[in-house]
N, C-alpha and C. Protein backbone atom coordinates (compact mmCIF):
# COMPACT_ATOMS: atom_id res chain seq x y z
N UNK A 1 -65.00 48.79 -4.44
CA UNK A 1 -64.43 47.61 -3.84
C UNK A 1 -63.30 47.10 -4.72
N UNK A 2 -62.34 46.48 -4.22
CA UNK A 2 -60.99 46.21 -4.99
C UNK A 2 -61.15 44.55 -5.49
N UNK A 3 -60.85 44.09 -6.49
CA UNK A 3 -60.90 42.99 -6.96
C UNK A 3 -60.71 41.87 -5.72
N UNK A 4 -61.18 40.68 -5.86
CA UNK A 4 -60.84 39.69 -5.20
C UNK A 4 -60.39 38.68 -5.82
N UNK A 5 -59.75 38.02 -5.93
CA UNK A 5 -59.01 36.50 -6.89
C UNK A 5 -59.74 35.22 -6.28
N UNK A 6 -61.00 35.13 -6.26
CA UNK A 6 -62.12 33.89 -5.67
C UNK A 6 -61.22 32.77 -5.37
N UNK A 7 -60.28 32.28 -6.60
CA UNK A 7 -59.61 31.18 -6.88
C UNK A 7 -58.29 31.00 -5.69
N UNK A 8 -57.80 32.37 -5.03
CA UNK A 8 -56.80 32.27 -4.16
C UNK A 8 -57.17 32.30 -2.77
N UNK A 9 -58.19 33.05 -3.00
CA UNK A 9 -59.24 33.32 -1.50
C UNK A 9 -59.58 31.40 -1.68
N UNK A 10 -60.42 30.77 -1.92
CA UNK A 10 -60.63 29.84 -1.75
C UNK A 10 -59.67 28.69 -1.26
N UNK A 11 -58.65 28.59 -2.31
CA UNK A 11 -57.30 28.25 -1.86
C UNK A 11 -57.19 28.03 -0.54
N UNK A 12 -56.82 29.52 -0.26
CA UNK A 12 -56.21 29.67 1.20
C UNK A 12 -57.23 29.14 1.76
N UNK A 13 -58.62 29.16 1.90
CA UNK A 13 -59.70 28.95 2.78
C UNK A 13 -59.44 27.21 3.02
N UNK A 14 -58.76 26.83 2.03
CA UNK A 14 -59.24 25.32 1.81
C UNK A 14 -57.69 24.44 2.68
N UNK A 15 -56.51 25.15 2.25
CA UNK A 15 -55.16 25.23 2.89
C UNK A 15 -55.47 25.81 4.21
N UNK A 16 -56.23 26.55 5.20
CA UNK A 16 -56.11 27.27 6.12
C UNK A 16 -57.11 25.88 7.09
N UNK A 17 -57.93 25.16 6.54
CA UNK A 17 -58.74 24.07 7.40
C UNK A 17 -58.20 22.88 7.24
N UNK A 18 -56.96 22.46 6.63
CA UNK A 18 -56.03 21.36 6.71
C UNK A 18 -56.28 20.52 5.54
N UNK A 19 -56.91 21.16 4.63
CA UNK A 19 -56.99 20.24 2.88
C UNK A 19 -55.59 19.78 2.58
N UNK A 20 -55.24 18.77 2.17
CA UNK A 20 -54.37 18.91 1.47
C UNK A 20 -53.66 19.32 -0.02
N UNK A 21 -52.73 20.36 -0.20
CA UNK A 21 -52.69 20.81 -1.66
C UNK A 21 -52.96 20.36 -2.80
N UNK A 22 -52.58 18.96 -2.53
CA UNK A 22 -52.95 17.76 -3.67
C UNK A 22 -54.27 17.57 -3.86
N UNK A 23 -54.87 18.14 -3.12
CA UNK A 23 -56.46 16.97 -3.01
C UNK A 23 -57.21 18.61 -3.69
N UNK A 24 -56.37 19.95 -4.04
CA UNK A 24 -57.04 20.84 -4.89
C UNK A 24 -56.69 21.06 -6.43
N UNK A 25 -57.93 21.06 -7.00
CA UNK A 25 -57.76 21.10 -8.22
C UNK A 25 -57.16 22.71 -8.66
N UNK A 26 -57.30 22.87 -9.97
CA UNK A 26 -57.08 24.30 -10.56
C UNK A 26 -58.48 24.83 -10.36
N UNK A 27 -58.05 26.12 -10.05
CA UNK A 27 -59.35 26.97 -10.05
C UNK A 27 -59.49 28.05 -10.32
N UNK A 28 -60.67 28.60 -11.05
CA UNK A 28 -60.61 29.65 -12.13
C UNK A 28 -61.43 31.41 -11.72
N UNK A 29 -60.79 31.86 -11.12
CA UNK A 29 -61.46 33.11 -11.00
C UNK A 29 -62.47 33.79 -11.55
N UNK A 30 -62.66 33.73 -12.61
CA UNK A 30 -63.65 33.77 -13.68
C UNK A 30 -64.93 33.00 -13.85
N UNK A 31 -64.76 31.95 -13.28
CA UNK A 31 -65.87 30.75 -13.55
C UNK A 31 -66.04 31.49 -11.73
N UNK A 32 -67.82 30.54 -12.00
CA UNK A 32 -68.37 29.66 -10.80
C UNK A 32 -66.85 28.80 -9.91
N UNK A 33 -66.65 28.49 -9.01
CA UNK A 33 -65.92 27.40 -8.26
C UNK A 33 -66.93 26.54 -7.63
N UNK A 34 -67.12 24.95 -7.49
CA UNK A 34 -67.76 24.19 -6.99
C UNK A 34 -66.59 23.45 -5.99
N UNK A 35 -67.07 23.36 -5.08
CA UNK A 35 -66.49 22.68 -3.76
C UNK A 35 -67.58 21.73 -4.14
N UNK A 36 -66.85 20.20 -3.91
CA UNK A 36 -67.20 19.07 -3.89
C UNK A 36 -66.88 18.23 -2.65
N UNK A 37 -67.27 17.73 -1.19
CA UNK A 37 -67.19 17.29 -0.26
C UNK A 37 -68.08 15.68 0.20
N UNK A 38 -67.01 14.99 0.01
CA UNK A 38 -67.71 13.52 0.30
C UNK A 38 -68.74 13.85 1.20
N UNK A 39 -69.39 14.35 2.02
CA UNK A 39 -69.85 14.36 2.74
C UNK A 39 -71.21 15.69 3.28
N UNK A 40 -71.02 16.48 2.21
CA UNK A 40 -72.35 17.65 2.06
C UNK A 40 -72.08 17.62 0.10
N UNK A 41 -73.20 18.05 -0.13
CA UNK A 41 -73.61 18.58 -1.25
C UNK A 41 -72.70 19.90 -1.67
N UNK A 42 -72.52 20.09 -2.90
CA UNK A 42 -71.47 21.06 -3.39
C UNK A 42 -71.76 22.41 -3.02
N UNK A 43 -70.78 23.01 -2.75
CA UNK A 43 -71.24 24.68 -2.09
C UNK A 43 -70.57 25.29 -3.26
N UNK A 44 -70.87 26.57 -4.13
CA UNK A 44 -70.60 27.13 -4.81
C UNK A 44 -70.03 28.75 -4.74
N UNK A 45 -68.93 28.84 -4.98
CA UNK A 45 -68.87 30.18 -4.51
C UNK A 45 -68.31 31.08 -6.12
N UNK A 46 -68.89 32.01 -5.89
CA UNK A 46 -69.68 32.79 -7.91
C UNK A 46 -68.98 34.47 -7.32
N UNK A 47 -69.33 34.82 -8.21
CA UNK A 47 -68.96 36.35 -8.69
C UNK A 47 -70.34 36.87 -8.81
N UNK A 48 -71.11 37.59 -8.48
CA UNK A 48 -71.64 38.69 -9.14
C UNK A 48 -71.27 40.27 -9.33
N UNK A 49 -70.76 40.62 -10.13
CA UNK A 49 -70.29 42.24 -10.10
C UNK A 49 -69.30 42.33 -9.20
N UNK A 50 -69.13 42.94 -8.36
CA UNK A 50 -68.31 42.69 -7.27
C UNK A 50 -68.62 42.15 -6.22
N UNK A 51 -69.94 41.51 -5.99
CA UNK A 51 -70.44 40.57 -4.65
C UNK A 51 -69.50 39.72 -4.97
N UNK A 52 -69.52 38.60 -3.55
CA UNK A 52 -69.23 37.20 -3.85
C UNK A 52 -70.29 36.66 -3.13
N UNK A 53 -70.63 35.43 -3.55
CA UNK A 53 -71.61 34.49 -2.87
C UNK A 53 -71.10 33.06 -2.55
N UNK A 54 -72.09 32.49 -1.89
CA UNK A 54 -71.84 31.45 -1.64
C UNK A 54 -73.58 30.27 -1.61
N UNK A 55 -73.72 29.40 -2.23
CA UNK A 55 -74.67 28.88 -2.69
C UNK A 55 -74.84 27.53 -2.85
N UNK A 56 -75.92 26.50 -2.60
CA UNK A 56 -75.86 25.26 -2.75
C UNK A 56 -77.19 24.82 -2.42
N UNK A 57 -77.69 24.07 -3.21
CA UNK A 57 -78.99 23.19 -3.00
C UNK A 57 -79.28 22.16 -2.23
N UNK A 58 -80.29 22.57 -1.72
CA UNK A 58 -80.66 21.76 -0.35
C UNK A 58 -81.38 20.98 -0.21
N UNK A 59 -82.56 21.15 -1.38
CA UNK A 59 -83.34 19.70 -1.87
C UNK A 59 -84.00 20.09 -3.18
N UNK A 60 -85.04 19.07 -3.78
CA UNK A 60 -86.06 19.62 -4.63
C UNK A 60 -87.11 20.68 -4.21
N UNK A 61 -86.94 21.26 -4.99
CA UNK A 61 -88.12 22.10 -4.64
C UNK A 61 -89.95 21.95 -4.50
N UNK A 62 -90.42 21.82 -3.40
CA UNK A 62 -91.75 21.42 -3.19
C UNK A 62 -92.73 22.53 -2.49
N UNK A 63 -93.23 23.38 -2.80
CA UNK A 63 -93.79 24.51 -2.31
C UNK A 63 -94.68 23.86 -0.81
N UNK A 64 -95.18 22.64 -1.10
CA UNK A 64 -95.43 21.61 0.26
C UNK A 64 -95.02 21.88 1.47
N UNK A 65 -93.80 21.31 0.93
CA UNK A 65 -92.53 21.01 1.84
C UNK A 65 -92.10 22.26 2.91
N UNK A 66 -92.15 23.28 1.80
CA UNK A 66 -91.82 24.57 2.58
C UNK A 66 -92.69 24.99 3.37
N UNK A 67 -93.69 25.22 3.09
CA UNK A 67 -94.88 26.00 3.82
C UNK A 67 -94.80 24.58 4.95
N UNK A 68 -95.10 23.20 5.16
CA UNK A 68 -94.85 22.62 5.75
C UNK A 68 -93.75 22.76 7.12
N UNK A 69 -92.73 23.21 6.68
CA UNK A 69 -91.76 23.48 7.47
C UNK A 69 -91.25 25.20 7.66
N UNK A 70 -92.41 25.68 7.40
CA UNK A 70 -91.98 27.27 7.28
C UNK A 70 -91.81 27.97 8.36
N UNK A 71 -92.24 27.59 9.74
CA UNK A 71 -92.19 28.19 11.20
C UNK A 71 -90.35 27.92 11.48
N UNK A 72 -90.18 26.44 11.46
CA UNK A 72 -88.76 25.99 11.10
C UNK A 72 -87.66 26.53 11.07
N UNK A 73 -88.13 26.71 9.28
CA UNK A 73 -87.11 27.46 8.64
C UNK A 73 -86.80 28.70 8.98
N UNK A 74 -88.25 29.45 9.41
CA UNK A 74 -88.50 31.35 9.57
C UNK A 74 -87.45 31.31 10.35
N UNK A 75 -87.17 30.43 11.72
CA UNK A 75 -86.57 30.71 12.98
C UNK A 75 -85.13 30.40 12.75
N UNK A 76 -84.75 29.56 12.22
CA UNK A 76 -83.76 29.42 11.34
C UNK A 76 -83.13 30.30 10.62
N UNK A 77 -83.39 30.84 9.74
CA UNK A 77 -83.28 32.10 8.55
C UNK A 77 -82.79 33.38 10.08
N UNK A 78 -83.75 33.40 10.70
CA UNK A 78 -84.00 34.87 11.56
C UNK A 78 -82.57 34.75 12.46
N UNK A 79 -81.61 33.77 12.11
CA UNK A 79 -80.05 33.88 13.35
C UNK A 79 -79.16 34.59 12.25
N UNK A 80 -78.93 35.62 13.29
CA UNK A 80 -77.67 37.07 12.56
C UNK A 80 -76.25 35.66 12.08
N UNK A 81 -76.20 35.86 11.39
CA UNK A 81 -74.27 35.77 10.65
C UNK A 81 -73.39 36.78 10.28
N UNK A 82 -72.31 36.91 11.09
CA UNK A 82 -71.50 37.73 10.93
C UNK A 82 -70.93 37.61 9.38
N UNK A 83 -70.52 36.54 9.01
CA UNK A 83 -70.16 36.46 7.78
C UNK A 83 -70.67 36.57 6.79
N UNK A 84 -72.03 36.99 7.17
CA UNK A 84 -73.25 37.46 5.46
C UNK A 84 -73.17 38.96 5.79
N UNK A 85 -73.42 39.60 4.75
CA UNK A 85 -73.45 40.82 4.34
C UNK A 85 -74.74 41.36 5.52
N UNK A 86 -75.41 41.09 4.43
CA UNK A 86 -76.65 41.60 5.29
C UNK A 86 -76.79 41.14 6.92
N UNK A 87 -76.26 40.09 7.47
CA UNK A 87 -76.65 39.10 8.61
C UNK A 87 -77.48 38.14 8.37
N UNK A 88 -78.08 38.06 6.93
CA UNK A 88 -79.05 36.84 6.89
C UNK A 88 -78.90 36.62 5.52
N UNK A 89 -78.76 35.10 5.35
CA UNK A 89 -79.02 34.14 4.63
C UNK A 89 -80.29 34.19 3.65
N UNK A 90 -80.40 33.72 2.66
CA UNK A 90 -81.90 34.38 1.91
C UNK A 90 -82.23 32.18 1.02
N UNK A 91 -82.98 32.36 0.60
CA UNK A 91 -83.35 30.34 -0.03
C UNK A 91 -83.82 31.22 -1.43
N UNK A 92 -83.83 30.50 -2.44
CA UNK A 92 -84.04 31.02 -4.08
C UNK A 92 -84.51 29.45 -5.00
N UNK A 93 -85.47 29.83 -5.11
CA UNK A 93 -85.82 28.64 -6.08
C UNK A 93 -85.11 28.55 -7.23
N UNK A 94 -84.23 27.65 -7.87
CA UNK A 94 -83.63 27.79 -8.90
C UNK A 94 -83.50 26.09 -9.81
N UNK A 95 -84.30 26.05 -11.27
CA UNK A 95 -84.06 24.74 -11.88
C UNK A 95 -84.75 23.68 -10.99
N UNK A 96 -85.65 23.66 -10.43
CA UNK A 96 -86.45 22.77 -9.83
C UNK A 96 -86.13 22.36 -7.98
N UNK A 97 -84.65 23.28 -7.80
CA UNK A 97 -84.72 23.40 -6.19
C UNK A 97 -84.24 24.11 -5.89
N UNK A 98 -84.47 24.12 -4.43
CA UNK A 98 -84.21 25.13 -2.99
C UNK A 98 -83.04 25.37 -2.78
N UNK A 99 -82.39 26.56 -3.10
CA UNK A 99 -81.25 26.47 -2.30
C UNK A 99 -81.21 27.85 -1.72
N UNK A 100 -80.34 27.61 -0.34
CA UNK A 100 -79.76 28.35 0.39
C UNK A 100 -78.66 29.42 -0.26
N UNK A 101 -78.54 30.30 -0.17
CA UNK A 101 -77.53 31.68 -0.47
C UNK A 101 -77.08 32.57 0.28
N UNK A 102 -75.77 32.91 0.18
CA UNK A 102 -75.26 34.28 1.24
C UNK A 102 -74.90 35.21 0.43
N UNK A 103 -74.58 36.33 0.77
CA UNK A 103 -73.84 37.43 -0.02
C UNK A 103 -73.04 37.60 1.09
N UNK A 104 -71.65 37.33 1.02
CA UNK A 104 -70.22 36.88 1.56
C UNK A 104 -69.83 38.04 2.42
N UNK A 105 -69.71 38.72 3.42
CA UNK A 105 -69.53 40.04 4.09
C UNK A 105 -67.59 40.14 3.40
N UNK A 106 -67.69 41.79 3.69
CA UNK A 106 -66.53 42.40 2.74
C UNK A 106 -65.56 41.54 3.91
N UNK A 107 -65.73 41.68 5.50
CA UNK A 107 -64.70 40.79 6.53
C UNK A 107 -64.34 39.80 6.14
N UNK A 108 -65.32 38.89 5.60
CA UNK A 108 -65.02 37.42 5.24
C UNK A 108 -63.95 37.53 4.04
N UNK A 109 -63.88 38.16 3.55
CA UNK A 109 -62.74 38.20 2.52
C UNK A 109 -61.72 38.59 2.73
N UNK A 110 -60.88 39.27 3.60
CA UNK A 110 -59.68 39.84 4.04
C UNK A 110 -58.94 38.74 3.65
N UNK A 111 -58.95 37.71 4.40
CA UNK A 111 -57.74 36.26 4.19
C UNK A 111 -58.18 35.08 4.22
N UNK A 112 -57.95 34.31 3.49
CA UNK A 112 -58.26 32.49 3.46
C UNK A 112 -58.92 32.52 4.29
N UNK A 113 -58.35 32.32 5.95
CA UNK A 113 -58.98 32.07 7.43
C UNK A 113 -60.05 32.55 7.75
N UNK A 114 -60.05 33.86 7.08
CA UNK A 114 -61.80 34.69 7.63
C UNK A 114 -62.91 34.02 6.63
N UNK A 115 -61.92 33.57 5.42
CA UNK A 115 -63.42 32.98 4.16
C UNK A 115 -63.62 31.69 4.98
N UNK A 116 -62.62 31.26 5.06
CA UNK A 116 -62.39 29.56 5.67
C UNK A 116 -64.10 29.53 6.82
N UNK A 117 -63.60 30.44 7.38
CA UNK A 117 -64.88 30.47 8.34
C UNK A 117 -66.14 30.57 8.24
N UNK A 118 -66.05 31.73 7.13
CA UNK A 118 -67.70 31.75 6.19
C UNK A 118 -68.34 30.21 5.28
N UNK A 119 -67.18 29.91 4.99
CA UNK A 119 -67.35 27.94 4.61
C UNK A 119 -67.75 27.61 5.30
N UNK A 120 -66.94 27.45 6.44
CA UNK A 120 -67.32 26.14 7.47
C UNK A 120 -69.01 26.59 8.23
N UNK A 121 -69.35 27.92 8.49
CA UNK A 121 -70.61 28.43 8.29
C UNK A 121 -71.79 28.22 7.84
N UNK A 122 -71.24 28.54 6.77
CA UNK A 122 -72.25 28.24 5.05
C UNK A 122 -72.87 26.66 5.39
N UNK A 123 -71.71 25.81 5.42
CA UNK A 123 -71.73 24.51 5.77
C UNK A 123 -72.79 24.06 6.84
N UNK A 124 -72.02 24.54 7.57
CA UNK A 124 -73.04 24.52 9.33
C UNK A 124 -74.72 24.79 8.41
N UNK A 125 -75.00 25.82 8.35
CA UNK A 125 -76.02 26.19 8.30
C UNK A 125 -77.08 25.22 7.08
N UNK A 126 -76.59 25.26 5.92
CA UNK A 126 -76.77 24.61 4.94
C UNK A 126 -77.29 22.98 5.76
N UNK A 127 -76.24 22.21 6.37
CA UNK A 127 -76.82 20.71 6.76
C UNK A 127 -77.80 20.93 7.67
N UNK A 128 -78.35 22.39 8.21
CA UNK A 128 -79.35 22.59 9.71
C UNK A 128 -80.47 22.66 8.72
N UNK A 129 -80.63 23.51 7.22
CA UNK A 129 -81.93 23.47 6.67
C UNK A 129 -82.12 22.23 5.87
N UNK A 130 -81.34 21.41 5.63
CA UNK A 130 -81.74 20.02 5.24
C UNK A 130 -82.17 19.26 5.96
N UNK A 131 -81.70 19.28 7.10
CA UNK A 131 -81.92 18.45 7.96
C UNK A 131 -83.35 18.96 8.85
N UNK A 132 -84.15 20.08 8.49
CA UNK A 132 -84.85 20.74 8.80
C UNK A 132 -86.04 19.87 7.65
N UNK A 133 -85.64 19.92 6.90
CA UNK A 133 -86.29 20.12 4.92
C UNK A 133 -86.70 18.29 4.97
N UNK A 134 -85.57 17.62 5.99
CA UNK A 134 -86.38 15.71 5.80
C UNK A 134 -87.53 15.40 5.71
């Protein structure tokens, strides 16, 4: 797989849904990137090896909670995404919570607009298991 520049891909993703240039900081290819949104919890998009992901916590973690809402979630989890690798979304306990994770499909990366979409996605999906998780 050929390098990706996270920091330009994002960019564009963020320029391609009507951000304004000003309102983006510097961003570092190398690092983690945190998207910060008045209005959802930070989505993270990371490097592993040559994956890219996309990641963000959805509450504390309560083994309760889950099994509580596990029919829910199962049915939830079980809708194909074109923009995940696999077609499905996977949850990872991490530092005391739940979060949601993708492994980014190689499509979603071609241009800003195709990541742009795996965001606005990620997004979508992410406020359906919180709002699942109340």
């Amino acid at each position: 797989m050929q390098y990706i520049d996270i920091a330009t891909l994002v960019k564009d993703a963020l320029l391609s849904g009507g951000c304004a240039a000003d309102m983006i900081g510097d961003l570092d290819s190398h690092s983690t990137i945190a998207l910060d949104f008045n209005w959802s919890p930070t989505i993270y998009v990371g490097r592993r090896d040559d994956d890219i992901w996309l990641w963000s916590r959805l509450c504390e973690y309560h083994e309760n909670s889950v099994d509580l809402h596990a029919a829910s979630l199962l049915k939830e989890m079980m809708k194909k995404l074109s923009w995940v690798r696999n077609d499905h979304l996977c949850f990872n306990e991490d530092q005391g919570y739940l979060e949601l994770r993708g492994l980014v499909a190689l499509s979603a990366l071609e241009d800003g607009e195709k990541f742009r979409e795996a965001l606005e996605g990620f997004l979508e999906r992410a406020d359906t298991f919180r709002a699942l998780l109340k």
